[in-house]
Protein backbone atom coordinates (compact mmCIF):
# COMPACT_ATOMS: atom_id res chain seq x y z
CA UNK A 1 37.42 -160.26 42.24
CA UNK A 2 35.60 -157.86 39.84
CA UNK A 3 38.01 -156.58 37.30
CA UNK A 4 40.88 -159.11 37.37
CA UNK A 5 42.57 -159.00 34.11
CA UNK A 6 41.32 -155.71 33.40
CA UNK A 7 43.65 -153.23 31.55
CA UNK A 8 43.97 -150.02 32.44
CA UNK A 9 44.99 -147.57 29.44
CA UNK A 10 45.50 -143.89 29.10
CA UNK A 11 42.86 -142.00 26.80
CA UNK A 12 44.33 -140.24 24.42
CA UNK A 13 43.40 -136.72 22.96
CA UNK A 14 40.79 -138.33 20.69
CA UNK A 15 39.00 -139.71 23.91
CA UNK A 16 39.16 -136.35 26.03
CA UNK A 17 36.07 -134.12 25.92
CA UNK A 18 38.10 -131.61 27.81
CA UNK A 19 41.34 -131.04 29.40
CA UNK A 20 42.62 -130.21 32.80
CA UNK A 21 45.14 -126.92 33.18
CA UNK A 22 47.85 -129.64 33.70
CA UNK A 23 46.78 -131.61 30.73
CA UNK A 24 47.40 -128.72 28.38
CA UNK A 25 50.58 -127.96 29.70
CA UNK A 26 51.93 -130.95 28.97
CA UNK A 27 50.82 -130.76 25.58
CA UNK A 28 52.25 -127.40 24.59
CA UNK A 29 55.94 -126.22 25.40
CA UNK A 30 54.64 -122.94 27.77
CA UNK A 31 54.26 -122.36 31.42
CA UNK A 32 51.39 -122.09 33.20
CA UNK A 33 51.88 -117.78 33.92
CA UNK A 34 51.71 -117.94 30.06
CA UNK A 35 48.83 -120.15 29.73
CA UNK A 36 46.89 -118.26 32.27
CA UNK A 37 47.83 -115.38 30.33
CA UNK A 38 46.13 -116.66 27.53
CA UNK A 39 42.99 -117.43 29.36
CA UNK A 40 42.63 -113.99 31.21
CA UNK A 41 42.85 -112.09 27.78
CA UNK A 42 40.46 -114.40 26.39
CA UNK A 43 42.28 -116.16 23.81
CA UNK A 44 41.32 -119.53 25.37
CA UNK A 45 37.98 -120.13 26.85
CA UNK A 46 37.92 -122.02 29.96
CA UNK A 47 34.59 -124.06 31.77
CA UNK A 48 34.54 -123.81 35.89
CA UNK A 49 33.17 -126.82 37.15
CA UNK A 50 33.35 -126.48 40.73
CA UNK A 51 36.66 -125.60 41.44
CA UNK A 52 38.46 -126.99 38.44
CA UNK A 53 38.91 -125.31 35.27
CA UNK A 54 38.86 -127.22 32.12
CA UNK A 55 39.17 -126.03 28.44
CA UNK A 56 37.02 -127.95 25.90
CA UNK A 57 38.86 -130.01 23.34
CA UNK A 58 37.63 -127.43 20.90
CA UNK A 59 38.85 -124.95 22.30
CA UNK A 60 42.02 -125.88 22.98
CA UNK A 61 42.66 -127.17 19.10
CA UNK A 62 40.92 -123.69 17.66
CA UNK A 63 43.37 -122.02 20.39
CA UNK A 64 46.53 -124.57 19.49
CA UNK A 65 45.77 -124.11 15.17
CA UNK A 66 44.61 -120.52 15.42
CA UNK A 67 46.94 -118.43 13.26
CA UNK A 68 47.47 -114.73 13.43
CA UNK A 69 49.38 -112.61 10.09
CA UNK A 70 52.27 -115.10 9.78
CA UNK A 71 50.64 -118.03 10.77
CA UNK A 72 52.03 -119.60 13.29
CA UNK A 73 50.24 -121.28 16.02
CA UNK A 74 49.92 -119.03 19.55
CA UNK A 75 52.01 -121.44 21.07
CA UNK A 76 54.99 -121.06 18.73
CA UNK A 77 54.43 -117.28 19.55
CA UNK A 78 54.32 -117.26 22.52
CA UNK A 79 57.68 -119.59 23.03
CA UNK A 80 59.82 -117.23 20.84
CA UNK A 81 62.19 -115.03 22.51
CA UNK A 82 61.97 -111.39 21.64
């Protein structure tokens, strides 16, 4: 009985190397058209690996702190209703 008593526990951000599409979204209040969005015009680099696409954890914290004129982050921008 290998692993009786073991805990399983969640990593947290500081743990990930990279995250998952799905992992992103549910760390920023967009959708994924929006997110893709970002990623086909290059504002957030994204890693294939096989079929999965991951974004680095440094990208996705340059991407999340990035700040344009008024500085506010992309995903505050990209949230706000025009």
């Amino acid at each position: 009985m290998a692993n009786q008593g073991a805990m399983e526990t969640t990593p947290t951000d500081d743990d990930l190397r990279a995250f998952t599409i799905t992992q992103v979204l549910e760390r920023v209040p967009i959708g994924r058209t929006k997110l893709y969005e970002e990623i086909r015009e290059s504002r957030l680099p994204i890693i294939k690996i096989g079929s999965r696409t991951l974004i680095t954890a440094g990208a996705f914290h340059a991407w999340l702190y990035q700040a344009d004129n008024d500085d506010t982050p992309p995903y505050v921008r990209l949230t706000a209703r025009r």
